[in-house]
Every structure is written in C-alpha cells, then in structure tokens.
C-alpha atoms as a PDB file:
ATOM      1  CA  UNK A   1     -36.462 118.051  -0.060  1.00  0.00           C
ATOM      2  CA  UNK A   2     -39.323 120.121  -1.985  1.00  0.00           C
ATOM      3  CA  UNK A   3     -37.193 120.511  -5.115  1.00  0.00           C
ATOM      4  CA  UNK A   4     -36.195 117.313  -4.894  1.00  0.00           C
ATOM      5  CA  UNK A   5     -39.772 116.363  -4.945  1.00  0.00           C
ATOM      6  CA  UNK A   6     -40.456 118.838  -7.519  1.00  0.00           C
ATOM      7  CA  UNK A   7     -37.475 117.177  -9.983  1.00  0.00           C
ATOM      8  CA  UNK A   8     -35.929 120.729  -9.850  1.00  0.00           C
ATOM      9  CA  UNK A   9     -32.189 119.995 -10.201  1.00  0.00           C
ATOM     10  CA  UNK A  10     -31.737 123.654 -10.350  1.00  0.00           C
ATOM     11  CA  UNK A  11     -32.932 124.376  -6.879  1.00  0.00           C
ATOM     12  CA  UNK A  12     -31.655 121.556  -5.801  1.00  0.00           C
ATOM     13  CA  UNK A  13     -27.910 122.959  -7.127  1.00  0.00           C
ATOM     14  CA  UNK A  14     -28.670 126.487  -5.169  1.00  0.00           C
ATOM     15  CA  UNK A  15     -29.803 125.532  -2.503  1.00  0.00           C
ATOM     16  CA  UNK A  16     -27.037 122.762  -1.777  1.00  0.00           C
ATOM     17  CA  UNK A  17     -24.614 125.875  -1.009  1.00  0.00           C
ATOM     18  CA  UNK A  18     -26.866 128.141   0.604  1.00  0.00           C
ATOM     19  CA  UNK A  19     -25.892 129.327   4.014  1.00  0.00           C
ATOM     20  CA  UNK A  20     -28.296 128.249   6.294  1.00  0.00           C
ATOM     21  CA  UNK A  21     -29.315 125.531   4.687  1.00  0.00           C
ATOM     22  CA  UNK A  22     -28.823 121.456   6.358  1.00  0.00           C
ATOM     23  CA  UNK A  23     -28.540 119.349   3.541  1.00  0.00           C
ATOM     24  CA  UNK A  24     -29.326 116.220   5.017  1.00  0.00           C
ATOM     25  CA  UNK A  25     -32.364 116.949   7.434  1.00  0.00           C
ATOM     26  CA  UNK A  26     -35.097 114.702   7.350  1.00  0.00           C
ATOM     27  CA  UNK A  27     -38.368 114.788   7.646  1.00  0.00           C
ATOM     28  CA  UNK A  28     -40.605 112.866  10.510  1.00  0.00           C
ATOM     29  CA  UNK A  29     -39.804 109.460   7.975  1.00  0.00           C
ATOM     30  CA  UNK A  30     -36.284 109.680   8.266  1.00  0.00           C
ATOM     31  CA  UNK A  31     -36.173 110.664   4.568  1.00  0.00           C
ATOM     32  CA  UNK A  32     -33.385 113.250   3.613  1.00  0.00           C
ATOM     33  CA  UNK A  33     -33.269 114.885  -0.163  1.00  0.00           C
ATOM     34  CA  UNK A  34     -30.752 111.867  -1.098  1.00  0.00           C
ATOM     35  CA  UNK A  35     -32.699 109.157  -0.001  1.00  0.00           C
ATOM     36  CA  UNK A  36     -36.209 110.703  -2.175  1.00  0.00           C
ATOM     37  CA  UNK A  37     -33.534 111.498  -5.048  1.00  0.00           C
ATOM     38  CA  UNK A  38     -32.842 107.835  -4.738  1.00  0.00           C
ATOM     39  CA  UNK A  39     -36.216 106.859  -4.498  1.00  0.00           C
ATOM     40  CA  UNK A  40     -37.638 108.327  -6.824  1.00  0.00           C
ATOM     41  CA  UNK A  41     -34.282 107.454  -9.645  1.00  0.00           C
ATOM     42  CA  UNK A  42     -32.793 110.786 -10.196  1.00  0.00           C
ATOM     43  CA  UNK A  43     -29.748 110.305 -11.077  1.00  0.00           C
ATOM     44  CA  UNK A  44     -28.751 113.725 -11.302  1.00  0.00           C
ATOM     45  CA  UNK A  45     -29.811 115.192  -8.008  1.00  0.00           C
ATOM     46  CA  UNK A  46     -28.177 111.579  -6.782  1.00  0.00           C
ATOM     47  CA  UNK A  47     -24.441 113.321  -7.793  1.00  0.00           C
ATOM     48  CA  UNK A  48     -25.230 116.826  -6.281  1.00  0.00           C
ATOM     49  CA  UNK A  49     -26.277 115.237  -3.018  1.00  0.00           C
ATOM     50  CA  UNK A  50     -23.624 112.463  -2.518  1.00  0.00           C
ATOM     51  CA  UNK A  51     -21.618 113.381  -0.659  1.00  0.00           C
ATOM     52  CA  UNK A  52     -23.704 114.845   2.346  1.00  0.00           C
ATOM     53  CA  UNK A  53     -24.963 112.028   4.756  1.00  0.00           C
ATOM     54  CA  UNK A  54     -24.539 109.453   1.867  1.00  0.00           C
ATOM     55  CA  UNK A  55     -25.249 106.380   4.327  1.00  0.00           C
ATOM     56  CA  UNK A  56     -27.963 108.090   6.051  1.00  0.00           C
ATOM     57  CA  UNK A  57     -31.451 105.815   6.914  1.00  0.00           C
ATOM     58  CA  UNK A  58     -34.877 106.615   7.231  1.00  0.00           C
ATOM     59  CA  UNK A  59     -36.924 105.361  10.445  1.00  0.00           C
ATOM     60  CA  UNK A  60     -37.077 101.941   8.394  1.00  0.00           C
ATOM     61  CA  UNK A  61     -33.177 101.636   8.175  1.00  0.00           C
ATOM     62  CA  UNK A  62     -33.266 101.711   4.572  1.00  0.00           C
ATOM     63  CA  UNK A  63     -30.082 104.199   3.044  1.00  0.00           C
ATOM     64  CA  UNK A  64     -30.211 105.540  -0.366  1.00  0.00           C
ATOM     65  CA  UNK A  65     -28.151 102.689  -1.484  1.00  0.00           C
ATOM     66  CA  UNK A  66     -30.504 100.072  -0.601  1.00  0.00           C
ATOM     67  CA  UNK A  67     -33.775 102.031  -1.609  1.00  0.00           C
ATOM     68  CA  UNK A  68     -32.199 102.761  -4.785  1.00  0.00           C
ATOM     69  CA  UNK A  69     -30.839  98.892  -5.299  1.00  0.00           C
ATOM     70  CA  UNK A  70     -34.776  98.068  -4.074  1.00  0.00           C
ATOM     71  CA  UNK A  71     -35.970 100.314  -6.361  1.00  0.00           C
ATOM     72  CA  UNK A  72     -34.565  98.960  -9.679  1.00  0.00           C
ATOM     73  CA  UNK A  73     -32.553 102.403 -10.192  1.00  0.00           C
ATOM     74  CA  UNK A  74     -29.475 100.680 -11.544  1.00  0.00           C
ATOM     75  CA  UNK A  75     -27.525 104.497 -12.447  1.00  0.00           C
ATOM     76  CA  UNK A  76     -28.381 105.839  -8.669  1.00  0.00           C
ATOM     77  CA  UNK A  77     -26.576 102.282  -7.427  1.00  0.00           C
ATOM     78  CA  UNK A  78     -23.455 103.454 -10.057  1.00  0.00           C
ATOM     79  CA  UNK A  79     -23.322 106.927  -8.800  1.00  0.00           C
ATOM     80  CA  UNK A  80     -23.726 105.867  -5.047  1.00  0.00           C
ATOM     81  CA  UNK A  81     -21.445 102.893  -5.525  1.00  0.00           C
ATOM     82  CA  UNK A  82     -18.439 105.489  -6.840  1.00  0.00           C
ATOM     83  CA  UNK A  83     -18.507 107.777  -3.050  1.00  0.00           C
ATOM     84  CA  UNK A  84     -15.489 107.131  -1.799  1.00  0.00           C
ATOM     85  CA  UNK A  85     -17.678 106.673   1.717  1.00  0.00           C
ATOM     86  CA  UNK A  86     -20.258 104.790   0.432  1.00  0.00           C
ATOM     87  CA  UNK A  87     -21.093 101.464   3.088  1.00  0.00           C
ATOM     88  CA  UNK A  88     -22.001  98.994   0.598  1.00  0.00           C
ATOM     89  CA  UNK A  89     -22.941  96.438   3.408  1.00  0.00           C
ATOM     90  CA  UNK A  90     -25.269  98.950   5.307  1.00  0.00           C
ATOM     91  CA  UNK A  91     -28.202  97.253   6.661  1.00  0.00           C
ATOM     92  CA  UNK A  92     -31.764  98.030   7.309  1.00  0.00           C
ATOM     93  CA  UNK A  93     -33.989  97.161  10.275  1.00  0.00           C
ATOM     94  CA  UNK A  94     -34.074  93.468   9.106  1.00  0.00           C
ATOM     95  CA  UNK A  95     -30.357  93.404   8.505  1.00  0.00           C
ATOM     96  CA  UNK A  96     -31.569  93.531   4.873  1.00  0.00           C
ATOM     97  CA  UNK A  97     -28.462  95.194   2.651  1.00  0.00           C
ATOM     98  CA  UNK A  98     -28.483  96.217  -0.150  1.00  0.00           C
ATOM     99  CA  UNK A  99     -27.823  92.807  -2.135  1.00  0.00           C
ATOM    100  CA  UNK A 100     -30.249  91.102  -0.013  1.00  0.00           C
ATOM    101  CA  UNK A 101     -33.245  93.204  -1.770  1.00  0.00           C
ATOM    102  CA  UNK A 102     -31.650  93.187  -5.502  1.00  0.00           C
ATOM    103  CA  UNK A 103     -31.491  89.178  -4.667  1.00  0.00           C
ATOM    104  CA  UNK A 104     -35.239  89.004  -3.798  1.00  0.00           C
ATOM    105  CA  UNK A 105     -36.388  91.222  -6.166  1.00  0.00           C
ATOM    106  CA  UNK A 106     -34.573  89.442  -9.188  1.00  0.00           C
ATOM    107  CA  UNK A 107     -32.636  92.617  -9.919  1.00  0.00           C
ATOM    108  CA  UNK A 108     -29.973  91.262 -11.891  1.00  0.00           C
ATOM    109  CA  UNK A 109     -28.117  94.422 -13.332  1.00  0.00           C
ATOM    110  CA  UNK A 110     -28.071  95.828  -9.795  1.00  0.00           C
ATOM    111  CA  UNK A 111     -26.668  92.207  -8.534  1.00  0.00           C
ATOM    112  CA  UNK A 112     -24.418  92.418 -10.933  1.00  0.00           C
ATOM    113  CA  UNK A 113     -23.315  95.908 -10.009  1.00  0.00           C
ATOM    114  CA  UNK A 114     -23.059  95.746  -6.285  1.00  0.00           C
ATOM    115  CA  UNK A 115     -20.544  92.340  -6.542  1.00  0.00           C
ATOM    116  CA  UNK A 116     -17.996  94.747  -8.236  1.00  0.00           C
ATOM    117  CA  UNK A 117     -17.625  96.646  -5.372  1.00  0.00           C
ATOM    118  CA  UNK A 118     -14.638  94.765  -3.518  1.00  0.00           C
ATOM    119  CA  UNK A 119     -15.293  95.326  -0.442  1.00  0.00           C
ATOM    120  CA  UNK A 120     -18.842  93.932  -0.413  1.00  0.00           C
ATOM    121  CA  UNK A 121     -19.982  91.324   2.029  1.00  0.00           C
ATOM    122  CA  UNK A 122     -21.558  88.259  -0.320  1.00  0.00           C
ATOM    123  CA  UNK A 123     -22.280  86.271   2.699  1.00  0.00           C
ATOM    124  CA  UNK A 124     -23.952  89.023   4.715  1.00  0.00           C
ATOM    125  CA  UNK A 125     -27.130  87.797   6.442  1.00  0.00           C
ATOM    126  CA  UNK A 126     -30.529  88.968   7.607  1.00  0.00           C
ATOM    127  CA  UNK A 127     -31.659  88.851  11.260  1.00  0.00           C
ATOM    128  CA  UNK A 128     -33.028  84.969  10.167  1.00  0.00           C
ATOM    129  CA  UNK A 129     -29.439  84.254   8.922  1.00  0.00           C
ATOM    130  CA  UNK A 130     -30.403  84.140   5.345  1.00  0.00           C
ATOM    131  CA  UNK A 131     -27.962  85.430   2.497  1.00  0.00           C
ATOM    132  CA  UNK A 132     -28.604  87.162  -0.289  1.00  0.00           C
ATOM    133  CA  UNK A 133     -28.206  83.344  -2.155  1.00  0.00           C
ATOM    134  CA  UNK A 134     -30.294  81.729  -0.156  1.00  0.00           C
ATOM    135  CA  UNK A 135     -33.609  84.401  -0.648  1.00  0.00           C
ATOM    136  CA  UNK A 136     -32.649  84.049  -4.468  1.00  0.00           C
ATOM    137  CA  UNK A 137     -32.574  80.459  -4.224  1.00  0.00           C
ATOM    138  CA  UNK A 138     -35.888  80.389  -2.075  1.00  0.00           C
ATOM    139  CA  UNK A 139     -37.888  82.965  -4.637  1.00  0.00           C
ATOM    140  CA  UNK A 140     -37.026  80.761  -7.394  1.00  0.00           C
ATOM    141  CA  UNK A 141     -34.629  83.932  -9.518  1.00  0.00           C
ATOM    142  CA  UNK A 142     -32.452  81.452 -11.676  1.00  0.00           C
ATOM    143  CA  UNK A 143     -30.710  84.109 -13.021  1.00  0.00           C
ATOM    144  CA  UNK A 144     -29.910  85.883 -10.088  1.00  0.00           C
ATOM    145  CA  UNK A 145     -28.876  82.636  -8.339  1.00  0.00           C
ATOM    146  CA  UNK A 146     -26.683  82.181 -11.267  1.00  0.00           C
ATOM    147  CA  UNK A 147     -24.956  85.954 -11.045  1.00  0.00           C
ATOM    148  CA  UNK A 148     -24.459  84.774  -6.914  1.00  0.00           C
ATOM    149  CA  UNK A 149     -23.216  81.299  -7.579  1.00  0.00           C
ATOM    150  CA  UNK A 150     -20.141  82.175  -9.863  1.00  0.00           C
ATOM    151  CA  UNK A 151     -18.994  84.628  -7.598  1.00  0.00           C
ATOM    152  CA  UNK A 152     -15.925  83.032  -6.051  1.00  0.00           C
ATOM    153  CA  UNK A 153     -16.502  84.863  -2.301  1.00  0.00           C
ATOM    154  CA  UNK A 154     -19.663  83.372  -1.995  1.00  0.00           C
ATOM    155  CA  UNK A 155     -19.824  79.909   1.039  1.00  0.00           C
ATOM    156  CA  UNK A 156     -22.308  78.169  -0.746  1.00  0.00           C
ATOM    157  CA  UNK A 157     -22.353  76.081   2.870  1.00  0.00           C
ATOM    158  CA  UNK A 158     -23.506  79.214   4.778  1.00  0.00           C
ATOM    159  CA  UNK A 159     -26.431  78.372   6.995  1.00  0.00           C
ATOM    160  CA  UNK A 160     -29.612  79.800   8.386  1.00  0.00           C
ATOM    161  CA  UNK A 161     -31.013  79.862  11.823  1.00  0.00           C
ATOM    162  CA  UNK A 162     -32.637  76.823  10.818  1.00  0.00           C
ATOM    163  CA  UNK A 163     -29.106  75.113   9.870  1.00  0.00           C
ATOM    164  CA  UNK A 164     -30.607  75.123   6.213  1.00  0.00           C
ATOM    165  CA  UNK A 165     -27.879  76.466   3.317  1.00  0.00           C
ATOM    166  CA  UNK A 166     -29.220  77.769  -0.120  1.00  0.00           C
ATOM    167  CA  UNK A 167     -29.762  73.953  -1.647  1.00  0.00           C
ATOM    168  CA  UNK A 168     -31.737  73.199   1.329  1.00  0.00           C
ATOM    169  CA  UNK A 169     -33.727  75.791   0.945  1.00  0.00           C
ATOM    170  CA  UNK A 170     -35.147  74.961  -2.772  1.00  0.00           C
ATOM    171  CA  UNK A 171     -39.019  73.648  -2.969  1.00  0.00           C
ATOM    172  CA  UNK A 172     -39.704  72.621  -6.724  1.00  0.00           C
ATOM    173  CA  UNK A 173     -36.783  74.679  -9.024  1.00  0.00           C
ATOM    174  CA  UNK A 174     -35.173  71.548 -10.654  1.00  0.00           C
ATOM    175  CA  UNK A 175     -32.948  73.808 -12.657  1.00  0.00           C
ATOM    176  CA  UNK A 176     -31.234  75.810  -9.624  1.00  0.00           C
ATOM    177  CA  UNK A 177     -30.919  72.493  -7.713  1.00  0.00           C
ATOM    178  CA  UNK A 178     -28.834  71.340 -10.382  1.00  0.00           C
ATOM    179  CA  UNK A 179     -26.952  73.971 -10.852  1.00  0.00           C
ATOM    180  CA  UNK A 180     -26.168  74.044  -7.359  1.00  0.00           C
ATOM    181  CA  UNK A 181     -25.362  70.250  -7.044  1.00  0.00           C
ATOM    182  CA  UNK A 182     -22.925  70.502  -9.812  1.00  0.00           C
ATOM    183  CA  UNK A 183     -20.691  72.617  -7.687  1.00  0.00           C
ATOM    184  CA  UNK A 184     -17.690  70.376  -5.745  1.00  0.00           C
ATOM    185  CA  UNK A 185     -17.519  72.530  -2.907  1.00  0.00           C
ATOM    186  CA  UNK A 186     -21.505  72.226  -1.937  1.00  0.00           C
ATOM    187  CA  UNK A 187     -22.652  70.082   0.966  1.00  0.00           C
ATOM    188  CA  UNK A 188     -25.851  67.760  -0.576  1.00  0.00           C
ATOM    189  CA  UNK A 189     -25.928  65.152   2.204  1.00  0.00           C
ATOM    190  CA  UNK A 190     -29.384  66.851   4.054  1.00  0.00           C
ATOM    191  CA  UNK A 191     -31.768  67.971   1.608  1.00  0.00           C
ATOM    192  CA  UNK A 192     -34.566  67.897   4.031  1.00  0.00           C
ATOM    193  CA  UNK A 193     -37.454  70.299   2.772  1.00  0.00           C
ATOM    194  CA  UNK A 194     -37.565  73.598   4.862  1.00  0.00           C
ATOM    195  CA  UNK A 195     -39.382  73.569   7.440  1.00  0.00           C
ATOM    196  CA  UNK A 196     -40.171  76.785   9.647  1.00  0.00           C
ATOM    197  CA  UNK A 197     -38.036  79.355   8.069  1.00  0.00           C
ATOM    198  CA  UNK A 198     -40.508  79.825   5.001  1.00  0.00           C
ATOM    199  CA  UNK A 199     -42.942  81.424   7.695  1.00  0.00           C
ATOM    200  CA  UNK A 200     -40.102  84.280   8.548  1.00  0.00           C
ATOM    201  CA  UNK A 201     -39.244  84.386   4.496  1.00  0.00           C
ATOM    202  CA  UNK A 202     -42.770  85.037   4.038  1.00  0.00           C
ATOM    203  CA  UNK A 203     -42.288  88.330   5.909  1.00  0.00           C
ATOM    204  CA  UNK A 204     -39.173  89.537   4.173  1.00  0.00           C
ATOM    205  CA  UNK A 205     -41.076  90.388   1.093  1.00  0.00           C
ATOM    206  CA  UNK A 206     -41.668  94.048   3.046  1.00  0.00           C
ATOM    207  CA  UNK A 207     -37.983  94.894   1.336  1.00  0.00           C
ATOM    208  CA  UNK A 208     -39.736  94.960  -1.877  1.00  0.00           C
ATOM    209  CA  UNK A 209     -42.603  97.383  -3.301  1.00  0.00           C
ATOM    210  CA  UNK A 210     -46.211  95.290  -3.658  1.00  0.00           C
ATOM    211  CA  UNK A 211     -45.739  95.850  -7.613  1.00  0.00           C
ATOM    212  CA  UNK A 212     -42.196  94.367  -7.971  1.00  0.00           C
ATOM    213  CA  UNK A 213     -42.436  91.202  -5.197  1.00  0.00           C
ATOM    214  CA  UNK A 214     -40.604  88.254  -6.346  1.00  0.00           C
ATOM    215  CA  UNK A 215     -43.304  86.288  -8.410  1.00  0.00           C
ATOM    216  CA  UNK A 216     -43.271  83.084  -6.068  1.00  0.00           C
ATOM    217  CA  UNK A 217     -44.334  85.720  -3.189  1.00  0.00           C
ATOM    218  CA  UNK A 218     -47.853  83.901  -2.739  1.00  0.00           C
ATOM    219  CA  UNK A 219     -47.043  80.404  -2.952  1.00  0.00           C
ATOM    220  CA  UNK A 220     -44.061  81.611  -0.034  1.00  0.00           C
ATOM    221  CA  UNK A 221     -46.465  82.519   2.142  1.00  0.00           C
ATOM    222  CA  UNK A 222     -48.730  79.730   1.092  1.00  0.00           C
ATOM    223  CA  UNK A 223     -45.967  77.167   1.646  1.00  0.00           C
ATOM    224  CA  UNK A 224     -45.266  78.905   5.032  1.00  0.00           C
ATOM    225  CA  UNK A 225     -48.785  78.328   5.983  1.00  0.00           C
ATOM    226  CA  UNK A 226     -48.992  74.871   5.024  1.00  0.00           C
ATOM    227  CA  UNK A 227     -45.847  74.491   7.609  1.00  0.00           C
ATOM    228  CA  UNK A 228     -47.314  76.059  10.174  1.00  0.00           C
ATOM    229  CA  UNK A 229     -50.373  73.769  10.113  1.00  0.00           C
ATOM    230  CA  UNK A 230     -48.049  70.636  10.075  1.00  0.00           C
ATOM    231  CA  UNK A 231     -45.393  71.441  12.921  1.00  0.00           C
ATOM    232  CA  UNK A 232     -47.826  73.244  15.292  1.00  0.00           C
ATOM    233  CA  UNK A 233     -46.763  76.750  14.763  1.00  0.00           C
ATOM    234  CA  UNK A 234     -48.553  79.559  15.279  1.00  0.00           C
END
C-alpha cells in the first residue's frame, strides 16, 4: 500500500510477486493497494493489481469500482470493467453501486461506460429504493438523465419507498420533465411533488467528495427541510 501511495509502479510490480507478501490486506479503513490505486486514478497500478481481491470494500462498502466511478477516474472504471470477475452491481453500505454515484455526481463518461457492461443492473436501487435515474432526475443532471433514459433496460415506472418514480421526483427542471413525458411507456397520472424522500436524498450526497457534490446539493437539503417543517417530521 506504501508504493502505491508513493505512485511507485515499480515497487508496486516487485512486490506483487514477492513471497510473503498479501496483496490485498488492508489497513484499519478497509483500504487494500487496489482500492488507493483506484482512488487516487492510477491507472497503471489499477492493471497490476486487478486481479487480486478486485471486488474487495473498505469499512464504508465502497470497492474500487465504485470509488473509482465516484472519483471521476473514467480509465480505472475501463480497466476494472475488463476483469473477467469484476461485480459491476456491487454495492456499498447504502446499497449505493457504482452507477448510483456516477448518476449523482453527473459523471457522464463513466455513465456511459458502466451501461456497456451487459450484465449491469440499470434498475438497481439504494436502501430508499431510489435508482440511479431517479437521483439524476432529483439533482437536476440533464445529461446524465438523458444517457439513463435511452437505455432500453431502464423501467422508467420503477418506484421508491415513497411510491414516487423518476418524473415524480422532479422539483423545477422543465427540460427533464419533458423529456421524460415524451416517453409512451411513462406513467404521468400522479405528479404529486415529493414529499419526505428529499430528507433521505439529502443524505445520499455522502457518495460524493464535498468538491464534486451535484450542484443542486444545497437547495436538496434545503427543499428537504422545508418538508420537514410542513409534514411534521423530524
């Protein structure tokens, strides 16, 4: 983990083989020398560490796939994304995957990247039944609702815990409603505005760093406040 650290690829290369030496130990955060390579976007040490413990997860549940999808580092994601035992759907603490965090974070080359893998789940949800769609739709990331929208495996329909689906879930972005509304196959009979589930989405900014949070972060939270004070919640 030091030479990962230390961006020496050539200890990192020795020492891979050395007898003696575990590979994918981690230290008291749960972080092994793939997930830092991740981390920290070397792409490099990524490929010589691969293929030992490749879905491993630090104490937050976060794998190297996530962290690195989180992250921004669009050639770690590649190189992950080509292990032939690399769990594309792995989910952290929060039952946040890897698409979930590229969706909130507006990372659309990493989006666009993790819906080639075929055996992704589009329609995965978080432990408040949200989809990667619906916290793209909610942070107000056109483009990455756009990327989610045309993608033919994804049930537009799909519904929180609060029985709201991505349309519902839309506060002031005229231009995603429509886009939305023009599809046949979308239910836009109960538009009610959201209600309690923009206090939990408040919270779910944790999957993203403080200097890459979706830019409608704070008026989240503020909106989530405002519905507290209305229906009593506390």
């Amino acid at each position: 983990m030091h030479a990962v650290c230390a961006n020496r690829l050539d200890l990192v290369l020795a020492l891979r083989t050395a007898p003696g030496i575990k590979v994918d130990a981690s230290d008291h955060e749960g972080n092994t020398a793939l997930i830092l390579a991740a981390y920290a976007g070397l792409d490099e040490a990524v490929i010589a560490l691969r293929d030992m413990g490749i879905n491993a997860a630090d104490v937050h549940g976060d794998t190297a796939l996530i962290i690195a999808a989180n992250e921004n580092h669009i050639g770690v994601v590649n190189i992950l994304l080509q292990a032939p035992d690399i769990n594309v759907n792995s989910a952290n603490r929060h039952a946040l995957t890897a698409l979930h965090c590229a969706a909130l974070a507006d990372h659309q080359g990493i989006l666009c990247e993790l819906l080639k893998a075929d055996d992704i789940d589009v329609n995965a949800v978080d432990d408040h039944g949200h989809t990667a769609l619906m916290l793209a739709t909610a942070s107000g990331h056109s483009d990455s609702v756009e990327l989610l929208h045309k993608d033919p495996r994804i049930d537009l329909n799909s519904k929180n815990l609060w029985f709201h689906h991505a349309l519902m879930l839309i506060k002031s972005n005229s231009e995603i409603a429509a886009g939305l509304r023009r599809d046949a196959d979308v239910m836009v009979d109960d538009e009610t505005q959201p209600g309690p589930w923009m206090y939990m989405l408040s919270h779910l900014v944790c999957c993203v760093p403080s200097d890459q949070r979706p830019p409608h972060s704070d008026e989240i939270a503020l909106i989530a406040r405002d519905e507290d004070a209305r229906s009593g919640l506390h």
